[in-house]
C-alpha atoms as a PDB file:
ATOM      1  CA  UNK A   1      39.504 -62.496  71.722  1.00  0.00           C
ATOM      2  CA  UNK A   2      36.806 -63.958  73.290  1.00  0.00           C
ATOM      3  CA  UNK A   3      35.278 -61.141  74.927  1.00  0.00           C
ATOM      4  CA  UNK A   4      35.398 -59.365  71.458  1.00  0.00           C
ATOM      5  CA  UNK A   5      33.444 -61.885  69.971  1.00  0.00           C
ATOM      6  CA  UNK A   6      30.918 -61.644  72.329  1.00  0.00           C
ATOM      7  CA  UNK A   7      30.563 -57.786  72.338  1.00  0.00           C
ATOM      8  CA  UNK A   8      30.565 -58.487  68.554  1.00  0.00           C
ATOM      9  CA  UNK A   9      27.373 -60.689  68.825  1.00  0.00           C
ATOM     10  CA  UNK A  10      25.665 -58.347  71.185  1.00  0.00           C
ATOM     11  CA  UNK A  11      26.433 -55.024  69.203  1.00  0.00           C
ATOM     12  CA  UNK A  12      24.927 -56.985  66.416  1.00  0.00           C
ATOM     13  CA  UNK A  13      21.659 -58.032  68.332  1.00  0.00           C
ATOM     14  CA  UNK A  14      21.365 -54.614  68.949  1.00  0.00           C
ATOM     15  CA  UNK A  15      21.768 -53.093  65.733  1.00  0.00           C
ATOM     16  CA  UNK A  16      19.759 -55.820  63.980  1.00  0.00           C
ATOM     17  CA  UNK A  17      16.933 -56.693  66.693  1.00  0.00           C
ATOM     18  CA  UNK A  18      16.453 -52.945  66.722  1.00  0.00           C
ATOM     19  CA  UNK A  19      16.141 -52.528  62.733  1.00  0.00           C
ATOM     20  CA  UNK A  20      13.821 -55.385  62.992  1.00  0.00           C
ATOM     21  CA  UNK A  21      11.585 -53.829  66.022  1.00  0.00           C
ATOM     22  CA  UNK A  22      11.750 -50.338  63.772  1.00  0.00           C
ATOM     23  CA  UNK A  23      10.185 -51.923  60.962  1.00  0.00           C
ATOM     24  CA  UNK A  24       7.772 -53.833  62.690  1.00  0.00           C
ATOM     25  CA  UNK A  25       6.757 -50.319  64.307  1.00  0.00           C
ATOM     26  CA  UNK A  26       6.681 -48.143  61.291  1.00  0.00           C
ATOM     27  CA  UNK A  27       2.951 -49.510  60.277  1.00  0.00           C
ATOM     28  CA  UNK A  28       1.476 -48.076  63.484  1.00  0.00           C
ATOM     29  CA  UNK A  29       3.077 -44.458  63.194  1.00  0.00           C
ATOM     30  CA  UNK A  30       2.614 -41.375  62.022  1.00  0.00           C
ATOM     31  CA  UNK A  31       5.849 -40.362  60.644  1.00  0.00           C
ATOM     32  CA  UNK A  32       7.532 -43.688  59.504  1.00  0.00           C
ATOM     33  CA  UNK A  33      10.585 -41.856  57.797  1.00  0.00           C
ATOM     34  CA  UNK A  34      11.257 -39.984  60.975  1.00  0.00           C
ATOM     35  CA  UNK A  35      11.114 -43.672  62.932  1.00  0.00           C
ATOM     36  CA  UNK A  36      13.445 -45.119  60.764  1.00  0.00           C
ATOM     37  CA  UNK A  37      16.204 -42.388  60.723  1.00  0.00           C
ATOM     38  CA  UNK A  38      15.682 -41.816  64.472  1.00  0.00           C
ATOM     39  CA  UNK A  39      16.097 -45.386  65.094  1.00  0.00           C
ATOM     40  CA  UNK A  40      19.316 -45.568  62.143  1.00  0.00           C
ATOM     41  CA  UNK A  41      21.069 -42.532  64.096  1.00  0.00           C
ATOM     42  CA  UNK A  42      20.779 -44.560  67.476  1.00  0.00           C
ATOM     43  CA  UNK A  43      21.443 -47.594  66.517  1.00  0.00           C
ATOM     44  CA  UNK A  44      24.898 -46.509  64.308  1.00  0.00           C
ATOM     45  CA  UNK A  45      25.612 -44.669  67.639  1.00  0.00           C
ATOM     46  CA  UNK A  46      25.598 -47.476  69.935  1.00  0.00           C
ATOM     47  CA  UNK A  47      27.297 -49.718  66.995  1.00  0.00           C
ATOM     48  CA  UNK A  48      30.019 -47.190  66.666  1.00  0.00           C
ATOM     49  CA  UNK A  49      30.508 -46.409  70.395  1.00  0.00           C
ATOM     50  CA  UNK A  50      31.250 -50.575  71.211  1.00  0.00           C
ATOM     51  CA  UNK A  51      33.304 -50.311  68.499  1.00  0.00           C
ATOM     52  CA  UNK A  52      35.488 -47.199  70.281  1.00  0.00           C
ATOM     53  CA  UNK A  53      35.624 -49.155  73.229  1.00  0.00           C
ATOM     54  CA  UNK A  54      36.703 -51.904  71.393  1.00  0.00           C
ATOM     55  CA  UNK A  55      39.638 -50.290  69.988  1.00  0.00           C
ATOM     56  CA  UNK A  56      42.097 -50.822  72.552  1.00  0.00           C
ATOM     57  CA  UNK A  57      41.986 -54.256  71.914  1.00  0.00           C
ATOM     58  CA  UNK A  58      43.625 -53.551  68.831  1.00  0.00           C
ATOM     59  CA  UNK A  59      42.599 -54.038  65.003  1.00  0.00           C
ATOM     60  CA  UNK A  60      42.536 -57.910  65.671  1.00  0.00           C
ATOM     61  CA  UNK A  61      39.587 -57.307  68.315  1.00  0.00           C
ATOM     62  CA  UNK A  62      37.901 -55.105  66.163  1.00  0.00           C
ATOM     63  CA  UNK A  63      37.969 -57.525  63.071  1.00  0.00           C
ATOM     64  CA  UNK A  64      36.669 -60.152  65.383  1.00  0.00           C
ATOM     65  CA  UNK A  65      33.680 -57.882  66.441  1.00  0.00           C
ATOM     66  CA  UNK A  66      32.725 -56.954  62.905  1.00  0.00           C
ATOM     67  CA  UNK A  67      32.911 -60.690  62.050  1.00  0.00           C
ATOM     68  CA  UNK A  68      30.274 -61.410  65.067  1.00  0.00           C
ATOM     69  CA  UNK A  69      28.114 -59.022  63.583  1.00  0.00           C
ATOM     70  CA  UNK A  70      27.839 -59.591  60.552  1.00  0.00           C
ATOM     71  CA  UNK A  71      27.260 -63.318  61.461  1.00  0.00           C
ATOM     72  CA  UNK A  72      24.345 -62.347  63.606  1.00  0.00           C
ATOM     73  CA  UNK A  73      22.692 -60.455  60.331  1.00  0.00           C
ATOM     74  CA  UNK A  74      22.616 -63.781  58.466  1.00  0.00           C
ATOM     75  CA  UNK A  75      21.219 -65.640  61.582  1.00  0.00           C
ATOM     76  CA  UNK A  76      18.762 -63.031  62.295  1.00  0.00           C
ATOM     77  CA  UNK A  77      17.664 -62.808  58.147  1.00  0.00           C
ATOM     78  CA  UNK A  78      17.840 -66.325  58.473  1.00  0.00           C
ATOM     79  CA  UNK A  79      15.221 -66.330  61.467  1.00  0.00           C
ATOM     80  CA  UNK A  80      13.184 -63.604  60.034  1.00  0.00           C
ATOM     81  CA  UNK A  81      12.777 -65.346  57.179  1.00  0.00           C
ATOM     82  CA  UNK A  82      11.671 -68.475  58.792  1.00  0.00           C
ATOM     83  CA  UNK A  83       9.014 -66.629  60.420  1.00  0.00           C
ATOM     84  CA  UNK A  84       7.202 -64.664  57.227  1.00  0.00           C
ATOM     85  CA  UNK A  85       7.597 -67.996  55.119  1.00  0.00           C
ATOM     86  CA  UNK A  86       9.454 -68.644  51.918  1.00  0.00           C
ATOM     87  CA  UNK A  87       8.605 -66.364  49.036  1.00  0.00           C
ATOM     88  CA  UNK A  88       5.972 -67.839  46.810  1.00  0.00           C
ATOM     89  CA  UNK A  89       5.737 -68.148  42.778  1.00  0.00           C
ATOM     90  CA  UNK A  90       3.879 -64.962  42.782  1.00  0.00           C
ATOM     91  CA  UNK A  91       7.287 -63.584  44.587  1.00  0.00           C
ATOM     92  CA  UNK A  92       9.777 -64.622  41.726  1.00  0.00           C
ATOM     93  CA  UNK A  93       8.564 -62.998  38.697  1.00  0.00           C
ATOM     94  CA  UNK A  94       6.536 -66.507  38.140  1.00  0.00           C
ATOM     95  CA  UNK A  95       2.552 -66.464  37.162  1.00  0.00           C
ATOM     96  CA  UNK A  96      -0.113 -66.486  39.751  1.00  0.00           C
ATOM     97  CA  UNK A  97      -2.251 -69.321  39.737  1.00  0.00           C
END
């Protein structure tokens, strides 16, 4: 249970840190669209391939994983957000002043 926990968190470090290297990469290329689905088809492949060796652990593994990743995409919007600030007024429909 443990183990799948921990693949959980890693699987979702990789899917996440590598949607948030993608993005930060698409500025500086020449065919953004072409960065991002490159980078969506290899990310859902390693995603789905821990999750296939996963499976033999059962369903109960596999929930367990899925939970660890989707706890590292609030930690990691969580950190990203820390890091380009809060949104301002301008940012909430508000006036600009």
């Amino acid at each position: 249970m443990f183990i799948a926990f921990l693949a959980g968190i890693l699987l979702g470090i990789l899917y996440f840190g590598g949607l948030y290297v993608t993005v930060n990469h698409m500025k500086r290329t020449r065919h953004p669209a072409l960065l991002m689905m490159g980078s969506f088809i290899f990310r859902m492949a390693v995603l789905l391939f821990g999750f296939y060796l996963l499976r033999n652990g059962g369903a109960y593994h596999m929930i367990i994983a899925l939970f660890a990743v989707i706890l590292v995409k609030f930690v990691m919007v969580a950190m990203v957000r820390r890091t380009i600030g809060k949104p301002g007024p301008e940012d909430k429909g508000g006036e600009k002043t």
